[in-house]
C-alpha atoms as a PDB file:
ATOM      1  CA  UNK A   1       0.000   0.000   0.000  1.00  0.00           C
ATOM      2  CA  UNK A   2       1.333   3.302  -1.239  1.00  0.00           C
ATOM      3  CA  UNK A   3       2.320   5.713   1.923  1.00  0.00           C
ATOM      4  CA  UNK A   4       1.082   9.329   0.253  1.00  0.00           C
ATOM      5  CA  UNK A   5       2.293  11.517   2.625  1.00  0.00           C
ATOM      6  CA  UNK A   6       5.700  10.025   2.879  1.00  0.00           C
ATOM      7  CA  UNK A   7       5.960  10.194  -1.167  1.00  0.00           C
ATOM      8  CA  UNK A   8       4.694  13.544  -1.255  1.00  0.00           C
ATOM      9  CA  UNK A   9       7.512  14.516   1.015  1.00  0.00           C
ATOM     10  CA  UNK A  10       9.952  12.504  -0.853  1.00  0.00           C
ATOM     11  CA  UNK A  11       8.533  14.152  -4.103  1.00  0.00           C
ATOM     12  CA  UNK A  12       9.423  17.611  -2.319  1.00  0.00           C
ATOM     13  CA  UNK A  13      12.897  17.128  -1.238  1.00  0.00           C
ATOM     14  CA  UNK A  14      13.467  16.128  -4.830  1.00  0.00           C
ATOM     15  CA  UNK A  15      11.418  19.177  -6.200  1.00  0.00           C
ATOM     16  CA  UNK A  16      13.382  21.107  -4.006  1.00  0.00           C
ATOM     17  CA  UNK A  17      16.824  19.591  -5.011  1.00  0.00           C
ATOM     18  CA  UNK A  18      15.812  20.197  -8.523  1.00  0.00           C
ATOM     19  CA  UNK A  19      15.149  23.623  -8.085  1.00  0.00           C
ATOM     20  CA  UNK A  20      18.741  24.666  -6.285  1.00  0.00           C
ATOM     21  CA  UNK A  21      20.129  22.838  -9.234  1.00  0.00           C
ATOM     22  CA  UNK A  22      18.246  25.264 -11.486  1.00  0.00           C
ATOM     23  CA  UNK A  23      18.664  28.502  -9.205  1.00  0.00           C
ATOM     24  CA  UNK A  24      22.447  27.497  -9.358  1.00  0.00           C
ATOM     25  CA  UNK A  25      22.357  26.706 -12.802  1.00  0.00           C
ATOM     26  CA  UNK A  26      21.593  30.425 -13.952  1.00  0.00           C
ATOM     27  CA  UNK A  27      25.377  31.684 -14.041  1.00  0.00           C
ATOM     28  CA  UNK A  28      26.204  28.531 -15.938  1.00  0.00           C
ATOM     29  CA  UNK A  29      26.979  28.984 -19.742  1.00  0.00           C
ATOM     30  CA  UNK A  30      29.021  26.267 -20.800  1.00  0.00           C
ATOM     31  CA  UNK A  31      31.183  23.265 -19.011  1.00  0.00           C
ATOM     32  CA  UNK A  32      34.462  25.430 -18.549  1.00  0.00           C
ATOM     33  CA  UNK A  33      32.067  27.615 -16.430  1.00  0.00           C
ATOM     34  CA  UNK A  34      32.669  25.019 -13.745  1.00  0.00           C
ATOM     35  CA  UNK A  35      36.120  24.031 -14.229  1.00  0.00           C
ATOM     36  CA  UNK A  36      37.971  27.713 -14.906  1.00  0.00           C
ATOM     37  CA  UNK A  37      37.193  29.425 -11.556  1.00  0.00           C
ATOM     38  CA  UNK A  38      36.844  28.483  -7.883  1.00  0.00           C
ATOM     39  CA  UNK A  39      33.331  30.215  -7.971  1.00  0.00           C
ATOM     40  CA  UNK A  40      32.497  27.769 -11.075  1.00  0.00           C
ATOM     41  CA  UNK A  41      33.861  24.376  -9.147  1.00  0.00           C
ATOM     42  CA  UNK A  42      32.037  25.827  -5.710  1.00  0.00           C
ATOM     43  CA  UNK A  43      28.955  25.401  -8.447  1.00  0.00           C
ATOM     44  CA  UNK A  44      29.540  22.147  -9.360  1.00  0.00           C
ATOM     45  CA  UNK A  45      30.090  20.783  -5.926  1.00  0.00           C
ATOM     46  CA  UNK A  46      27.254  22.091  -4.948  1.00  0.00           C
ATOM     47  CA  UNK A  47      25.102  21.014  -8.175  1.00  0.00           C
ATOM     48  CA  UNK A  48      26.376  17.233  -7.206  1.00  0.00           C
ATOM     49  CA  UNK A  49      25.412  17.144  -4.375  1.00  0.00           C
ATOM     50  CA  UNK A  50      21.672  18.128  -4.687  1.00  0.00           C
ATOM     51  CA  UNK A  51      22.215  15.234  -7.873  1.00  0.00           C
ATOM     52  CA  UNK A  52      22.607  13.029  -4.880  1.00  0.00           C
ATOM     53  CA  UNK A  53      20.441  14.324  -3.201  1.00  0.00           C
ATOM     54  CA  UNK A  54      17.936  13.670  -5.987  1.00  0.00           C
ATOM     55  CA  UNK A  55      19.459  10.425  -6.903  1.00  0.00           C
ATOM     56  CA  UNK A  56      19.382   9.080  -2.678  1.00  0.00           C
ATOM     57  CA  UNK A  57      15.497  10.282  -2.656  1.00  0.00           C
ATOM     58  CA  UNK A  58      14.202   8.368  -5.970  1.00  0.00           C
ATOM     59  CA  UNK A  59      15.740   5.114  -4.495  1.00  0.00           C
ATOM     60  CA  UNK A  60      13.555   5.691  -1.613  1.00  0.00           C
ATOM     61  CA  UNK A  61      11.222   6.873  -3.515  1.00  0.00           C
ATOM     62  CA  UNK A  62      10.980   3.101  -5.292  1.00  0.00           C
ATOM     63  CA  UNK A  63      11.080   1.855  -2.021  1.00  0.00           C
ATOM     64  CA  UNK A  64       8.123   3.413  -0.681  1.00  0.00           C
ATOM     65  CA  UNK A  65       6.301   3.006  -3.653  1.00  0.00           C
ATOM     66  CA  UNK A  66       7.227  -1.029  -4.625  1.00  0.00           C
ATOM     67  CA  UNK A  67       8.694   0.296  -7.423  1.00  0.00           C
ATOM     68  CA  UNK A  68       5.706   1.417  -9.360  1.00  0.00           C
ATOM     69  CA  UNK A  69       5.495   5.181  -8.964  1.00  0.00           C
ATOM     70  CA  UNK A  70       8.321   6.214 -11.368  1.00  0.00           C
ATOM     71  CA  UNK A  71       7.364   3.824 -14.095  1.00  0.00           C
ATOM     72  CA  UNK A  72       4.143   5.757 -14.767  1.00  0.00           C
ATOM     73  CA  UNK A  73       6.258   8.523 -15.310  1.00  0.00           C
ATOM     74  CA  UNK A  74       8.426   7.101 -18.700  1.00  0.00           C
ATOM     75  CA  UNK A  75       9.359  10.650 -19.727  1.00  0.00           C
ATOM     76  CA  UNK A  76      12.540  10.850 -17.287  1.00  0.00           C
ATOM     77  CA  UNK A  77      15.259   7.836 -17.585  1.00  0.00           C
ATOM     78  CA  UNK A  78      14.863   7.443 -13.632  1.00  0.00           C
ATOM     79  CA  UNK A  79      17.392   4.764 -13.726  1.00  0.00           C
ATOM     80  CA  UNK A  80      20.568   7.440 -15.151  1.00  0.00           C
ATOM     81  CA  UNK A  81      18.810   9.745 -12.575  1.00  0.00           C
ATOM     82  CA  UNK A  82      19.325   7.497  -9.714  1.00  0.00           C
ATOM     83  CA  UNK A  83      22.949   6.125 -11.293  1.00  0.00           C
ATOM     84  CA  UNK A  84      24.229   9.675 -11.425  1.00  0.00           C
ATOM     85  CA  UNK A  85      24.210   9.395  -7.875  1.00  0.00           C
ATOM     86  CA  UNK A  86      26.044   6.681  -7.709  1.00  0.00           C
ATOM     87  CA  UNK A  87      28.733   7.919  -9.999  1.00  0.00           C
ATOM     88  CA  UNK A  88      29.029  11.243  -8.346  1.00  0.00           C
ATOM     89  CA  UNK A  89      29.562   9.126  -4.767  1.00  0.00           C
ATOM     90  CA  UNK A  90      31.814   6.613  -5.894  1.00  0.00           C
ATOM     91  CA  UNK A  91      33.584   8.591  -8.345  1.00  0.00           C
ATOM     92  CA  UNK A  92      33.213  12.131  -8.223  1.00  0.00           C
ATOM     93  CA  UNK A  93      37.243  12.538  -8.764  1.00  0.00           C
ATOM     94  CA  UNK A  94      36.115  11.623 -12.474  1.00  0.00           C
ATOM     95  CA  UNK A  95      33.520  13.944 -12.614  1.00  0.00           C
ATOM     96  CA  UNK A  96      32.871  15.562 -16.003  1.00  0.00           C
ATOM     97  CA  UNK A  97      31.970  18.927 -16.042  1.00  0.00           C
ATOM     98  CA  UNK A  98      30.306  18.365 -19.540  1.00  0.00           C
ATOM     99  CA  UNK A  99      28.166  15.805 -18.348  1.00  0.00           C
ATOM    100  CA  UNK A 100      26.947  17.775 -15.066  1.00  0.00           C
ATOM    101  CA  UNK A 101      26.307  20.500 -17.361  1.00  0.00           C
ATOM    102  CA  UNK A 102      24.352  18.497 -19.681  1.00  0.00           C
ATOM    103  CA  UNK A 103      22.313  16.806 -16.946  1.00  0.00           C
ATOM    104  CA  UNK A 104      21.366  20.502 -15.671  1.00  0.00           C
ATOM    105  CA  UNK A 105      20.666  22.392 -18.948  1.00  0.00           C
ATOM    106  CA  UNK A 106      18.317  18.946 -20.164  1.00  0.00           C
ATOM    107  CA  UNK A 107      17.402  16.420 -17.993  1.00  0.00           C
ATOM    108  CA  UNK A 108      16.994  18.577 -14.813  1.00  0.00           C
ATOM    109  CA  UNK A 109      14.159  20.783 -16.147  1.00  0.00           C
ATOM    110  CA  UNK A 110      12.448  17.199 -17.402  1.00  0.00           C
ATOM    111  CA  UNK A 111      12.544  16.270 -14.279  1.00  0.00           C
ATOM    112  CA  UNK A 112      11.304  19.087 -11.994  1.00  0.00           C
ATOM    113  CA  UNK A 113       8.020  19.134 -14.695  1.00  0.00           C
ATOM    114  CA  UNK A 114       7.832  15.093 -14.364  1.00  0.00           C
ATOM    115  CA  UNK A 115       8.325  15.554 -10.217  1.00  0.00           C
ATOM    116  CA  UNK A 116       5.701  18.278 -10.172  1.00  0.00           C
ATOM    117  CA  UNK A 117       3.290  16.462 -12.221  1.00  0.00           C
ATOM    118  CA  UNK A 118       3.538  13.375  -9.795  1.00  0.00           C
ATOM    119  CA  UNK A 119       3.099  15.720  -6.676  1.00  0.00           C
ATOM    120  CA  UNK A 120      -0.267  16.877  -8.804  1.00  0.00           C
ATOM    121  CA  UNK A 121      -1.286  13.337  -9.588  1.00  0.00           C
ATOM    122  CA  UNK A 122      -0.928  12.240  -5.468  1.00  0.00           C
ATOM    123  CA  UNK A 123      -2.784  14.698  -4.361  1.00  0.00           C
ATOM    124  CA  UNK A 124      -6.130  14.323  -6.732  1.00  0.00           C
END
């Protein structure tokens, strides 16, 4: 049985990941932007670790959910969004700025809308 109010607070701790990726984002033009300057890698810390933060919170989310929630949902690759968690724990010395910077000019926008809809969708 599907716990609401613990996925609806799961839903907003990504949401509000998401949107600190995005808010961060802003300054961002291309990759180099977060490799050339300590303001720019003080970014990209920062931007991985609300990517974990995103990445920790779907896993739970599956958990809560048996796994069914996300698949409704096919218009976000949920399981790169929860790898890119992985990656960034286990091996954030290989980090690539390009792919962070990918991940927050396409797929992080996706996802807020897809994490938004879902809050929607729980609460009808």
């Amino acid at each position: 049985m599907l716990d609401k109010e613990l996925a609806l607070e799961v839903l907003r701790q990504i949401e509000e990941a998401a949107q600190k990726i995005i808010d961060r984002f802003q300054i961002i033009e291309g990759p180099s932007d977060f490799t050339d300057t300590p303001v720019g890698i003080e970014k990209m810390d920062a931007i991985c670790m609300m990517l974990i933060v995103i990445g920790e919170s779907l896993k739970n989310l599956d958990k809560i959910t048996d796994q069914k929630l996300l698949l409704q949902y096919p218009d976000v690759d949920w399981i790169k969004a929860k790898g890119m968690r992985d990656i960034i724990t286990h091996h954030y010395a290989d980090i690539n700025a390009e792919t962070i910077f990918f991940t927050c000019k396409r797929k992080i926008p996706q996802l807020l809308s897809t994490i938004q809809k879902m809050t929607k969708d729980l609460k009808i």
